[in-house]
C-alpha atoms as a PDB file:
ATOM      1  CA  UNK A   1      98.138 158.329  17.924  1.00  0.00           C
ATOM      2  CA  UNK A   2     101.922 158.252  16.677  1.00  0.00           C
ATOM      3  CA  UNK A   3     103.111 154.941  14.151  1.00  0.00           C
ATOM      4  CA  UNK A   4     104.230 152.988  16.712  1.00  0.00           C
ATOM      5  CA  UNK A   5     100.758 152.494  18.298  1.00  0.00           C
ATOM      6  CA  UNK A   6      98.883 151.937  14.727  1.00  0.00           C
ATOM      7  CA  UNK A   7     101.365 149.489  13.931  1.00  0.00           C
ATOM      8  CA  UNK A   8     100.167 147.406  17.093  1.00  0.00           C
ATOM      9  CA  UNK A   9      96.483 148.074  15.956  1.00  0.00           C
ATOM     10  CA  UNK A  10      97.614 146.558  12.858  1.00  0.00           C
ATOM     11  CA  UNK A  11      99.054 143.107  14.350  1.00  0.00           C
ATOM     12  CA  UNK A  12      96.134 142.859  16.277  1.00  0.00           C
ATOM     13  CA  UNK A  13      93.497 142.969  14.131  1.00  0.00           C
ATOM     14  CA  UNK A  14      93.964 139.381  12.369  1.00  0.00           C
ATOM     15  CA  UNK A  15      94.383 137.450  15.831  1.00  0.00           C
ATOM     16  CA  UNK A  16      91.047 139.664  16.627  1.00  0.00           C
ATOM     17  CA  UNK A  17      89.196 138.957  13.665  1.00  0.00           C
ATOM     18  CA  UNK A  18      90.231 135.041  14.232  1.00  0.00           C
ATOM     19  CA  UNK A  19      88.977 135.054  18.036  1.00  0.00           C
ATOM     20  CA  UNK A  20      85.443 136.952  16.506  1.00  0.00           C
ATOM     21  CA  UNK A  21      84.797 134.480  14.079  1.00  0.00           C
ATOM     22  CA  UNK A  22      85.476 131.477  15.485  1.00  0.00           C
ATOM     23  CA  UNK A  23      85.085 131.809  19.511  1.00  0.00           C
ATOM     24  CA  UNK A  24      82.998 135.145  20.552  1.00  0.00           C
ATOM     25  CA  UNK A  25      80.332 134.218  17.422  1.00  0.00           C
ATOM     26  CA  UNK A  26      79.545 130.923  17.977  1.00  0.00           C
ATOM     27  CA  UNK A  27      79.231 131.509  21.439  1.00  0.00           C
ATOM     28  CA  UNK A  28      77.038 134.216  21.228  1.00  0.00           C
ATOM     29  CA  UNK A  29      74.984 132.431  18.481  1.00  0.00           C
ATOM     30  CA  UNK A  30      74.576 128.999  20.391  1.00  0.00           C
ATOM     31  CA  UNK A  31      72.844 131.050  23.290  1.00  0.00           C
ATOM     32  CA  UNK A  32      70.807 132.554  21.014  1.00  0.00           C
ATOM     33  CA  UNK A  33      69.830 128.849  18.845  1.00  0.00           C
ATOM     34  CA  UNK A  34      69.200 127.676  22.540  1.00  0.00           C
ATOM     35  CA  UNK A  35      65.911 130.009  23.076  1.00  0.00           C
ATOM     36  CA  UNK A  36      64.783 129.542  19.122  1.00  0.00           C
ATOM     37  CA  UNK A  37      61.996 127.167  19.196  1.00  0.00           C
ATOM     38  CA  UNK A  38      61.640 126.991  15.172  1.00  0.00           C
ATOM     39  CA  UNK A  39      58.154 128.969  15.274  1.00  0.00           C
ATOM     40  CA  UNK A  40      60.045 131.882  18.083  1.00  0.00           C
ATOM     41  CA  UNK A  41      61.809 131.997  21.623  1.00  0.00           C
ATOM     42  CA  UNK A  42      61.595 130.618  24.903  1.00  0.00           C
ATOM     43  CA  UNK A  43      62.419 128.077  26.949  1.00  0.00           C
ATOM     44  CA  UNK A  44      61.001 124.999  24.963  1.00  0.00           C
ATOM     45  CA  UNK A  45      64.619 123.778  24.303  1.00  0.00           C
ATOM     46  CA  UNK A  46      65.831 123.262  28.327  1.00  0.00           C
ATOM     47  CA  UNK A  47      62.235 121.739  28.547  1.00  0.00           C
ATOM     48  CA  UNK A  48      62.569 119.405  26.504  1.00  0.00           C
ATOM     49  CA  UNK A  49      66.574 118.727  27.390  1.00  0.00           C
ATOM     50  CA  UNK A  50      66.091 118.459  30.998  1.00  0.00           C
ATOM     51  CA  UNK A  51      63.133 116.416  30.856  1.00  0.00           C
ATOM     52  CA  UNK A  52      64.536 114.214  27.972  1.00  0.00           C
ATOM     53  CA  UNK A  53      64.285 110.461  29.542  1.00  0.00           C
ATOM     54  CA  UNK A  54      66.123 108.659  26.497  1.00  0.00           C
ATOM     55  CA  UNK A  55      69.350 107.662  28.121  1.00  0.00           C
ATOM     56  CA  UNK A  56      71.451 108.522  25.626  1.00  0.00           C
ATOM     57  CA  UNK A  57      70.466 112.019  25.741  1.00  0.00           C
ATOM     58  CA  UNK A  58      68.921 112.349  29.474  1.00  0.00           C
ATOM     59  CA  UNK A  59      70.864 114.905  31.976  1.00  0.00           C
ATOM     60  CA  UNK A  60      69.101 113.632  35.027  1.00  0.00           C
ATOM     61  CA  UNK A  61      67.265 110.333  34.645  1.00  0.00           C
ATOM     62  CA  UNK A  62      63.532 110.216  36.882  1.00  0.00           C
ATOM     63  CA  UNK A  63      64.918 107.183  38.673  1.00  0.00           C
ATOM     64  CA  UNK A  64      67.844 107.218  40.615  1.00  0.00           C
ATOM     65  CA  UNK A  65      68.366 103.524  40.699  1.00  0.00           C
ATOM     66  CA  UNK A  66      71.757 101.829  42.458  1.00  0.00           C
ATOM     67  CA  UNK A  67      73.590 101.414  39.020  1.00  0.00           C
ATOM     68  CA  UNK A  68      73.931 103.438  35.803  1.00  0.00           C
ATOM     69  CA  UNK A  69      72.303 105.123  33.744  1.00  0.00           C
ATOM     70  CA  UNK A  70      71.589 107.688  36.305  1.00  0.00           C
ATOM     71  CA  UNK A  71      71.666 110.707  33.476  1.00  0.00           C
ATOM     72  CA  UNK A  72      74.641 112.537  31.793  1.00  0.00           C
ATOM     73  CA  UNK A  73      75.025 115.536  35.037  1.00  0.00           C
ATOM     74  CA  UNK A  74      74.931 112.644  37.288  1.00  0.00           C
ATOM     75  CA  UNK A  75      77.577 111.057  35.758  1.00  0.00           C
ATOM     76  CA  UNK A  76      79.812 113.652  35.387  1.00  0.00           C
ATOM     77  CA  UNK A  77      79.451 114.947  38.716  1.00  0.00           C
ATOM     78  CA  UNK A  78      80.746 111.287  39.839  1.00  0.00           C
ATOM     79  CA  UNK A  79      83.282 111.364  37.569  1.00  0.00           C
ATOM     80  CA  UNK A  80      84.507 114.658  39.526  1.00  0.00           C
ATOM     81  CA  UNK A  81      83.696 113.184  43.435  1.00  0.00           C
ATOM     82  CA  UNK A  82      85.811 109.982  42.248  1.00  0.00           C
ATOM     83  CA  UNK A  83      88.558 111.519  39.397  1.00  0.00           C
ATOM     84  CA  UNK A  84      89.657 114.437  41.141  1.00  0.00           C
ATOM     85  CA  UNK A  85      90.798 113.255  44.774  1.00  0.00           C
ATOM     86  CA  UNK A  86      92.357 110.188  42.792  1.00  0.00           C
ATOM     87  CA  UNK A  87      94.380 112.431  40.359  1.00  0.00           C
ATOM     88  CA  UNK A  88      95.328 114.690  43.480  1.00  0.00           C
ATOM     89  CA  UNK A  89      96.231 112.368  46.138  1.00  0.00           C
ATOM     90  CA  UNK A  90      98.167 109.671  43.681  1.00  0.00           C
ATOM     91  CA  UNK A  91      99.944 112.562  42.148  1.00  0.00           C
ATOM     92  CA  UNK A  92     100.995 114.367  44.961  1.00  0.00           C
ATOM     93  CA  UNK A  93     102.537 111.584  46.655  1.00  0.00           C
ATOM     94  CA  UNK A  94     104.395 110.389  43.837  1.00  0.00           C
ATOM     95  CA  UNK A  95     105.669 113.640  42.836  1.00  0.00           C
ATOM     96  CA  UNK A  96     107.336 113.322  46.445  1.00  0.00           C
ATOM     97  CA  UNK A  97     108.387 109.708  46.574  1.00  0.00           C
ATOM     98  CA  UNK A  98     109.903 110.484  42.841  1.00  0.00           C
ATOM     99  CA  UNK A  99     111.497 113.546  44.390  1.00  0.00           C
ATOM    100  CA  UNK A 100     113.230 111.733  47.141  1.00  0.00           C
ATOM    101  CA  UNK A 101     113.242 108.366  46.875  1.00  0.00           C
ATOM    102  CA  UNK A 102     113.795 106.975  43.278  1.00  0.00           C
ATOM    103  CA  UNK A 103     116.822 107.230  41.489  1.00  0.00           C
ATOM    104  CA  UNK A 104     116.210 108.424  37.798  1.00  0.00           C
ATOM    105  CA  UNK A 105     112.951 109.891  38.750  1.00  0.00           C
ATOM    106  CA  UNK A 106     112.917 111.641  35.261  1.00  0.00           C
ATOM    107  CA  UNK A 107     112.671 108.444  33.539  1.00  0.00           C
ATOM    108  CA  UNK A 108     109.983 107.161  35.619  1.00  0.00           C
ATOM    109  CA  UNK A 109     108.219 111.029  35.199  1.00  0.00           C
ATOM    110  CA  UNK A 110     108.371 110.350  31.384  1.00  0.00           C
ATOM    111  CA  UNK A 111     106.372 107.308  31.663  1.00  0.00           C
ATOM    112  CA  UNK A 112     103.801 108.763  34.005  1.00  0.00           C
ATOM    113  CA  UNK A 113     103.671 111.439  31.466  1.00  0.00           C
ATOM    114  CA  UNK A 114     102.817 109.339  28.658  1.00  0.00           C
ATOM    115  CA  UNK A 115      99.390 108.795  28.680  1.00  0.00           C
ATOM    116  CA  UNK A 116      99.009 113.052  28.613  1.00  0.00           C
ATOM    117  CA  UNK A 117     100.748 112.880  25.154  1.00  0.00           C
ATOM    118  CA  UNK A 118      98.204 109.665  23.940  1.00  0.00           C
ATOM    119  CA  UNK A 119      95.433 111.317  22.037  1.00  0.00           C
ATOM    120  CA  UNK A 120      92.073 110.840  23.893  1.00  0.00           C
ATOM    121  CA  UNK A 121      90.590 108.905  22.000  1.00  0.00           C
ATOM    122  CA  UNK A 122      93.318 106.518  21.535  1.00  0.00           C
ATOM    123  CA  UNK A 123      93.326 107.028  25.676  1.00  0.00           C
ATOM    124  CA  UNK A 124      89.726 105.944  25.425  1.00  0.00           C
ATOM    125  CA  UNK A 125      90.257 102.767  23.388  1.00  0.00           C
ATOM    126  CA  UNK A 126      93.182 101.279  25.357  1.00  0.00           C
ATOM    127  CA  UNK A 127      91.128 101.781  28.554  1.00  0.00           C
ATOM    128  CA  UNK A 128      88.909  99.645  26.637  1.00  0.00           C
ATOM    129  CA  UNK A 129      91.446  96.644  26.413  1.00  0.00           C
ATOM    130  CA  UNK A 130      92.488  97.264  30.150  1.00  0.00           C
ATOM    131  CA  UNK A 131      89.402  96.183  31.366  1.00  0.00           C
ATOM    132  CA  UNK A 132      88.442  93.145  28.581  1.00  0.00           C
ATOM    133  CA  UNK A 133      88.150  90.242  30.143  1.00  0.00           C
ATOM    134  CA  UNK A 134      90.703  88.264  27.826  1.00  0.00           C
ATOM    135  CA  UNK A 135      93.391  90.567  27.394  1.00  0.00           C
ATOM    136  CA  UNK A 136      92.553  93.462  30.435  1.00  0.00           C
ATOM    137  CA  UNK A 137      94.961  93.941  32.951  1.00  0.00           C
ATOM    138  CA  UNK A 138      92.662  94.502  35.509  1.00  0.00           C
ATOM    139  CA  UNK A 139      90.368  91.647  35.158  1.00  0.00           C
ATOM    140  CA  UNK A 140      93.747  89.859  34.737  1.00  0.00           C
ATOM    141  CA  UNK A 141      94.708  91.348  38.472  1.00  0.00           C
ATOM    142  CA  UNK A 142      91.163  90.727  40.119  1.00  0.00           C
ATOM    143  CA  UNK A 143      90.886  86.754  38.850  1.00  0.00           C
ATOM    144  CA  UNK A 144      94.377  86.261  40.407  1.00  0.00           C
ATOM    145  CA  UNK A 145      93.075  87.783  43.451  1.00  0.00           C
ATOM    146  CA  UNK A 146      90.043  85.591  42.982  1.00  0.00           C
ATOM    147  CA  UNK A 147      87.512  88.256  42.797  1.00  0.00           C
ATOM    148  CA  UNK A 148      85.566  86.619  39.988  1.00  0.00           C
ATOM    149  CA  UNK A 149      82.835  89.628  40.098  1.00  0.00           C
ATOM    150  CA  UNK A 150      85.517  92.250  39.022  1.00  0.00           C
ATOM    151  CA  UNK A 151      87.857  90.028  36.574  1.00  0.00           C
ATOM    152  CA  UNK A 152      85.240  90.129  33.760  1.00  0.00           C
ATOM    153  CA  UNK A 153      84.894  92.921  30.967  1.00  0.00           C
ATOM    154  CA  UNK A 154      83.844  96.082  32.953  1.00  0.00           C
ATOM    155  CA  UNK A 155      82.679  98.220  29.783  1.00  0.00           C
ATOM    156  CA  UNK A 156      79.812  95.018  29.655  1.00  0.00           C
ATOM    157  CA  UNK A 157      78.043  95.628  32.058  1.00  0.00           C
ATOM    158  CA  UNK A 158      76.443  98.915  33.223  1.00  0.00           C
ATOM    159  CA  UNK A 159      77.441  98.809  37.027  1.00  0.00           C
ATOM    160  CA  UNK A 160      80.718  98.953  36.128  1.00  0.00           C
ATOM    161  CA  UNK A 161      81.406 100.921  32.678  1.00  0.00           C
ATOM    162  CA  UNK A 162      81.226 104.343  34.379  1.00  0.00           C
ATOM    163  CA  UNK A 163      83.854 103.264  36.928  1.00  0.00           C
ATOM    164  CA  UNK A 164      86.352 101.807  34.060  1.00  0.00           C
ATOM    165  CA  UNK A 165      86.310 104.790  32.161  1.00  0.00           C
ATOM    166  CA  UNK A 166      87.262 106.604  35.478  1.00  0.00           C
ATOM    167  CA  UNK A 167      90.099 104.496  36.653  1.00  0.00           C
ATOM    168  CA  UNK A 168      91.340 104.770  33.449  1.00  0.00           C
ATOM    169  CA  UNK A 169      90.979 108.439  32.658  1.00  0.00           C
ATOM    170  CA  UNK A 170      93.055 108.601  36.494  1.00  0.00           C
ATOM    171  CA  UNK A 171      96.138 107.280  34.300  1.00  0.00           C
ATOM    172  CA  UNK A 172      95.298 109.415  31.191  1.00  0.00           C
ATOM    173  CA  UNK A 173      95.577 112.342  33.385  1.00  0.00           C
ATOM    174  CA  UNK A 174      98.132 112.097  35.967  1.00  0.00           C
ATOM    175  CA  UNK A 175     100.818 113.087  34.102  1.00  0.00           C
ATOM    176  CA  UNK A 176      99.590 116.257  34.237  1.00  0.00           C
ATOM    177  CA  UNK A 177      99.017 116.168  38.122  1.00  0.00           C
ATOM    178  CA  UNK A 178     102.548 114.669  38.795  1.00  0.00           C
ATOM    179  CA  UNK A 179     104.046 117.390  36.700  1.00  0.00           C
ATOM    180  CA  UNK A 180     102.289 120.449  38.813  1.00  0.00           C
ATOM    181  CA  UNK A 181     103.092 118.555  42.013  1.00  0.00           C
ATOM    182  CA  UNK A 182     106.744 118.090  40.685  1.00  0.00           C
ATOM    183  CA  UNK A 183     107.552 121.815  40.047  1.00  0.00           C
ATOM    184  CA  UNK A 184     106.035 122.841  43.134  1.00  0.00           C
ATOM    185  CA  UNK A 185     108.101 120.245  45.621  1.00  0.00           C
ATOM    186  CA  UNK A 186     111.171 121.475  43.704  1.00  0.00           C
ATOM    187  CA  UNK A 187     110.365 125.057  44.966  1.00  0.00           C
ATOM    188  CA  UNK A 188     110.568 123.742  48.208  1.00  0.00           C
ATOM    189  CA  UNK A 189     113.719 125.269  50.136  1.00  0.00           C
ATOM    190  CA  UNK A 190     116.127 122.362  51.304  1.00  0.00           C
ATOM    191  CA  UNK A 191     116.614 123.799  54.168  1.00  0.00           C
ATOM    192  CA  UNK A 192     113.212 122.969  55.261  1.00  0.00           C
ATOM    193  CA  UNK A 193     113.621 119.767  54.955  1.00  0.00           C
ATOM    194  CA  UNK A 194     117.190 119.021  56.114  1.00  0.00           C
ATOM    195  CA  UNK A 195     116.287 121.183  59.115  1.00  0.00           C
ATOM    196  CA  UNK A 196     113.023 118.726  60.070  1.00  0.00           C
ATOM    197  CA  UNK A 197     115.108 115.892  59.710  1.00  0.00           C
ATOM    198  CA  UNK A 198     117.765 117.497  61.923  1.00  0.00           C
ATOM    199  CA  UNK A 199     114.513 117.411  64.508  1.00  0.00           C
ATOM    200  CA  UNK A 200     113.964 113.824  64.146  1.00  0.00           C
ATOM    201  CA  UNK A 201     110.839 114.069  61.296  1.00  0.00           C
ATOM    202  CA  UNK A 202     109.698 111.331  60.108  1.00  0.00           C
ATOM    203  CA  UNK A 203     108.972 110.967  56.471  1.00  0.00           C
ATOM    204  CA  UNK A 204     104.828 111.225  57.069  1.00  0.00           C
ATOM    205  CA  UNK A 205     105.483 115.018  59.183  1.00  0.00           C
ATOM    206  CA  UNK A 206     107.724 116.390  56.301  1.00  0.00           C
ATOM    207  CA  UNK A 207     105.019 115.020  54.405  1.00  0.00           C
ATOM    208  CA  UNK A 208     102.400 116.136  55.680  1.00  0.00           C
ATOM    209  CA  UNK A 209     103.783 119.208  57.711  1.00  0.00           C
ATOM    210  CA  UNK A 210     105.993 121.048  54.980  1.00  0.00           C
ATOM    211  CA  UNK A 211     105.213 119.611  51.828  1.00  0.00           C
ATOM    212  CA  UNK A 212     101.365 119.533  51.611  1.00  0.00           C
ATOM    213  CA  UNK A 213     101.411 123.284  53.426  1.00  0.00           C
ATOM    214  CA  UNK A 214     104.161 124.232  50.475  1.00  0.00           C
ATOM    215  CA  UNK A 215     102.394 122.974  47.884  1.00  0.00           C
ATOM    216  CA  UNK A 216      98.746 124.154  48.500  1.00  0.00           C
ATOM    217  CA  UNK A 217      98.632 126.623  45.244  1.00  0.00           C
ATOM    218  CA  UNK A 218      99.614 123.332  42.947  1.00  0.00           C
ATOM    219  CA  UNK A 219      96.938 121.887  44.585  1.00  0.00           C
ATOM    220  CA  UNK A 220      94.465 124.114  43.731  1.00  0.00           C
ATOM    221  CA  UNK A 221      95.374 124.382  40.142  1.00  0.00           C
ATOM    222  CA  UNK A 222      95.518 120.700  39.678  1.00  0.00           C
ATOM    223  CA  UNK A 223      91.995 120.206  41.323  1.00  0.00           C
ATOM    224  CA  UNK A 224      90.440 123.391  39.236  1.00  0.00           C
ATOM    225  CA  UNK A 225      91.880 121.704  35.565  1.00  0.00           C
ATOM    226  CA  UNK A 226      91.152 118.634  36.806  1.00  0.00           C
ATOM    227  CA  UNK A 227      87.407 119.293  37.368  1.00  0.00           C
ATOM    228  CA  UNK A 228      87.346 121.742  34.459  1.00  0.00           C
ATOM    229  CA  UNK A 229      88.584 118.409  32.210  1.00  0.00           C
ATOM    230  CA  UNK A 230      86.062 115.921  33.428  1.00  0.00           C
ATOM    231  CA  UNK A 231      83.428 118.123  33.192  1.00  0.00           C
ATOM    232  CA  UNK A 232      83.740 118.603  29.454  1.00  0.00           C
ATOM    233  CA  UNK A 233      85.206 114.959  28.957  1.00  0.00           C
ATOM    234  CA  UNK A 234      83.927 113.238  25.549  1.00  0.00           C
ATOM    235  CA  UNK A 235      86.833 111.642  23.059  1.00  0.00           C
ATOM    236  CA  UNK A 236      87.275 108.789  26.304  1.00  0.00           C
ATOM    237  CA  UNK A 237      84.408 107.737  26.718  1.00  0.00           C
ATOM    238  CA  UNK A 238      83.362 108.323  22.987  1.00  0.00           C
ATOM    239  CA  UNK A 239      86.144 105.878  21.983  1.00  0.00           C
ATOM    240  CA  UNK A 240      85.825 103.633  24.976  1.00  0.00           C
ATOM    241  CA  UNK A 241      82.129 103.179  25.044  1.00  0.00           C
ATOM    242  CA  UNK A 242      80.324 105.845  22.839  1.00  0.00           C
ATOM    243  CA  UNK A 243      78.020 106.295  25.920  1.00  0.00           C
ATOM    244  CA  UNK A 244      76.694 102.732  26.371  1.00  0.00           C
ATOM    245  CA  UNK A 245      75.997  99.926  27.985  1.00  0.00           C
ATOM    246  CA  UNK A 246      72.595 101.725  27.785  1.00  0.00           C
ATOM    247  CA  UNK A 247      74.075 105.438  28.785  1.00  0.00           C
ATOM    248  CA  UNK A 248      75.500 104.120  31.447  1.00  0.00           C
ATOM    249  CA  UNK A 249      78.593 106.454  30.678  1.00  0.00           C
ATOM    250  CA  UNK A 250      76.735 108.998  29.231  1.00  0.00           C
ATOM    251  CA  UNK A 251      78.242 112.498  30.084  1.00  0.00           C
ATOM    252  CA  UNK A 252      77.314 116.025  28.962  1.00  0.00           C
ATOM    253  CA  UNK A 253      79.675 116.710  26.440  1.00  0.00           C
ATOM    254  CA  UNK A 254      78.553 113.252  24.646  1.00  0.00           C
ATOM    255  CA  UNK A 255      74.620 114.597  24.976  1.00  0.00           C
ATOM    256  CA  UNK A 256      75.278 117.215  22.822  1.00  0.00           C
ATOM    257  CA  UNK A 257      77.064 115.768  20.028  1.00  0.00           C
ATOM    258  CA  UNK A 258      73.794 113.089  20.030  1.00  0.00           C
ATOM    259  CA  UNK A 259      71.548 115.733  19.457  1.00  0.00           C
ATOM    260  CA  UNK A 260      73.721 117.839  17.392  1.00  0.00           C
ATOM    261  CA  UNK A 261      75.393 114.910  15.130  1.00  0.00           C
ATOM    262  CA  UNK A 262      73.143 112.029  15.252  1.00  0.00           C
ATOM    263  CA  UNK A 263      69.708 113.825  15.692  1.00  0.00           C
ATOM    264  CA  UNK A 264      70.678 117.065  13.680  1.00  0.00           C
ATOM    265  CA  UNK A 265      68.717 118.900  16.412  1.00  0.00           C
ATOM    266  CA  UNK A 266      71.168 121.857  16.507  1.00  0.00           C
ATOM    267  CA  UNK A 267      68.960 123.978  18.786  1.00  0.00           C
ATOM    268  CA  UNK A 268      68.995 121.300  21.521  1.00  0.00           C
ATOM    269  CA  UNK A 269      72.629 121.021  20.562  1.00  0.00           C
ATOM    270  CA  UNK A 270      73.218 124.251  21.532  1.00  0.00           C
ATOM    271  CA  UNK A 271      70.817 124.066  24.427  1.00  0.00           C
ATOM    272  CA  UNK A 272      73.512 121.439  26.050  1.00  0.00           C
ATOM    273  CA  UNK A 273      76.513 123.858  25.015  1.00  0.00           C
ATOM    274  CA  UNK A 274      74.939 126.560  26.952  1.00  0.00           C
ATOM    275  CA  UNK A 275      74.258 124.578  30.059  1.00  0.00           C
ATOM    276  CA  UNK A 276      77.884 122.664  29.646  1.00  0.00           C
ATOM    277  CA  UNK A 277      79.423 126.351  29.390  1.00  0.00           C
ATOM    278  CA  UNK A 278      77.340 127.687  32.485  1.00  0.00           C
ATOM    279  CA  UNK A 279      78.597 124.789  34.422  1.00  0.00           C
ATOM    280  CA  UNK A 280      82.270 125.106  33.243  1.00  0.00           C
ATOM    281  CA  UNK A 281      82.149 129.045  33.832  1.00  0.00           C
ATOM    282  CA  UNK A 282      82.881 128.307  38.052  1.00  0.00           C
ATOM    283  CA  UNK A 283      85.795 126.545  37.455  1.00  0.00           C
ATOM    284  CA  UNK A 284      87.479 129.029  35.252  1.00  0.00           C
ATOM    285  CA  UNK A 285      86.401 131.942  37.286  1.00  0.00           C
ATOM    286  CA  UNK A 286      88.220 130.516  40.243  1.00  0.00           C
ATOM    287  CA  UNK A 287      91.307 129.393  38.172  1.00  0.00           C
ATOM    288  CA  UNK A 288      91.306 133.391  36.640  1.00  0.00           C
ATOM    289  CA  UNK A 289      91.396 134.249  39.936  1.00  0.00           C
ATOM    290  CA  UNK A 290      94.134 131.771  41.271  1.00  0.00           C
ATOM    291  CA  UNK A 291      96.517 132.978  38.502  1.00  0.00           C
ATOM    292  CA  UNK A 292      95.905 136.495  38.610  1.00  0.00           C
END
């Protein structure tokens, strides 16, 4: 092995040493906390997760009933069906209307952008004035409207908590979506578009018959980090909320840092980490495999 090579050995062992202590070890040693029961191993721990009815701490409540609490898995998994098309479909179309239609689209792209730079947390407590009653925008919108059912404040009441936290996690995270969409419309040739309007296209066929078909990787990548986000969502809705009305916006990542912070349970703790990990594990196989 000549010097230059040893000299890369030697670079490469602090950023090695760094990764071992404080990403492959604790991964490796939560999976192995998971199966310790305090007397051996087994499977005692996802027992007593999975089965766990307090709603604070339950992954899949017993009864589905029409509102919340329905059980932290549940609730992200909604968050996903509801966040995701939002974030796509709003961001992809005004990636487009920015690209061709506004003048001093960066400016408005900046302000989009802003709630990406907000910390989460501070994300999660401004959602919570959006939807107060007194000071909310939205309930502000609805009671001119004169729907009196929605201008009231959503984080109150547990049929409509979960929801608020979504809506306003859509503006925490569209900047990011507008971005992706942005970069890939400006990859776009012009000719394909100065050549469909030669043809008489409308607006909706470049749309929808160039752009869309251009644009399918960004797609993909803003639906896999989109999903891969919600699923492991926590400073909102611990800021917003802190799970309640009655775990109405419970979610995984908020189940484990119950049992791990309030209930010192660490083995259950890292019960939740392992299941939260084998859940996540999907998304960033397929995003590997995008990018690769």
């Amino acid at each position: 092995m000549n010097r230059k090579i040893q000299n890369y050995f030697v670079f490469l062992i602090p950023p090695l040493i760094f990764v071992g202590i404080f990403t492959i070890y604790p991964v490796f040693a939560s999976f192995v906390y998971s199966f310790y029961t305090g007397s051996g191993f087994g499977l005692d721990n996802y027992i007593k997760v999975i089965t766990d009815t307090n709603p604070l701490r339950a992954l899949v409540m017993p009864k589905l009933d029409d509102t919340p609490p329905w059980g932290a898995l549940i609730h992200n998994v909604v968050w996903i069906a509801i966040h995701v098309p939002l974030v796509t479909v709003l961001g992809l179309v005004l990636a487009y209307v920015l690209k061709y239609y506004v003048v001093g689209s960066n400016l408005v792209k900046g302000i989009v952008f802003i709630g990406m730079v907000i910390p989460p947390a501070i994300g999660g407590v401004i959602i919570r004035f959006m939807f107060d009653k007194d000071i909310g925008v939205v309930p502000i919108i609805f009671s001119a409207l004169g729907i009196k059912e929605l201008a009231t404040t959503w984080i109150n009441y547990p049929n409509l908590a979960l929801y608020a936290l979504i809506l306003g996690s859509v503006w925490i995270w569209l900047g990011f979506a507008v971005t992706v969409f942005s970069a890939a419309i400006e990859a776009i040739p012009k000719s394909h578009i100065d050549a469909a309007r030669v043809f008489g296209a409308s607006d909706w066929h470049i749309f929808r018959r160039i752009v869309v078909p251009e644009v399918k990787p960004a797609v993909i990548i803003v639906v896999v980090m989109t999903a891969l986000w919600d699923m492991k969502i926590f400073d909102i809705v611990f800021a917003a909320t802190g799970g309640g009305p009655g775990g109405a916006t419970n979610v995984l990542a908020l189940v484990m840092y119950n049992y791990f912070a309030r209930l010192l349970d660490y083995f259950r703790a890292a019960t939740v980490a392992v299941i939260l990990t084998a859940l996540v594990v999907p998304f960033v196989i397929i995003a590997i495999r995008r990018w690769l």
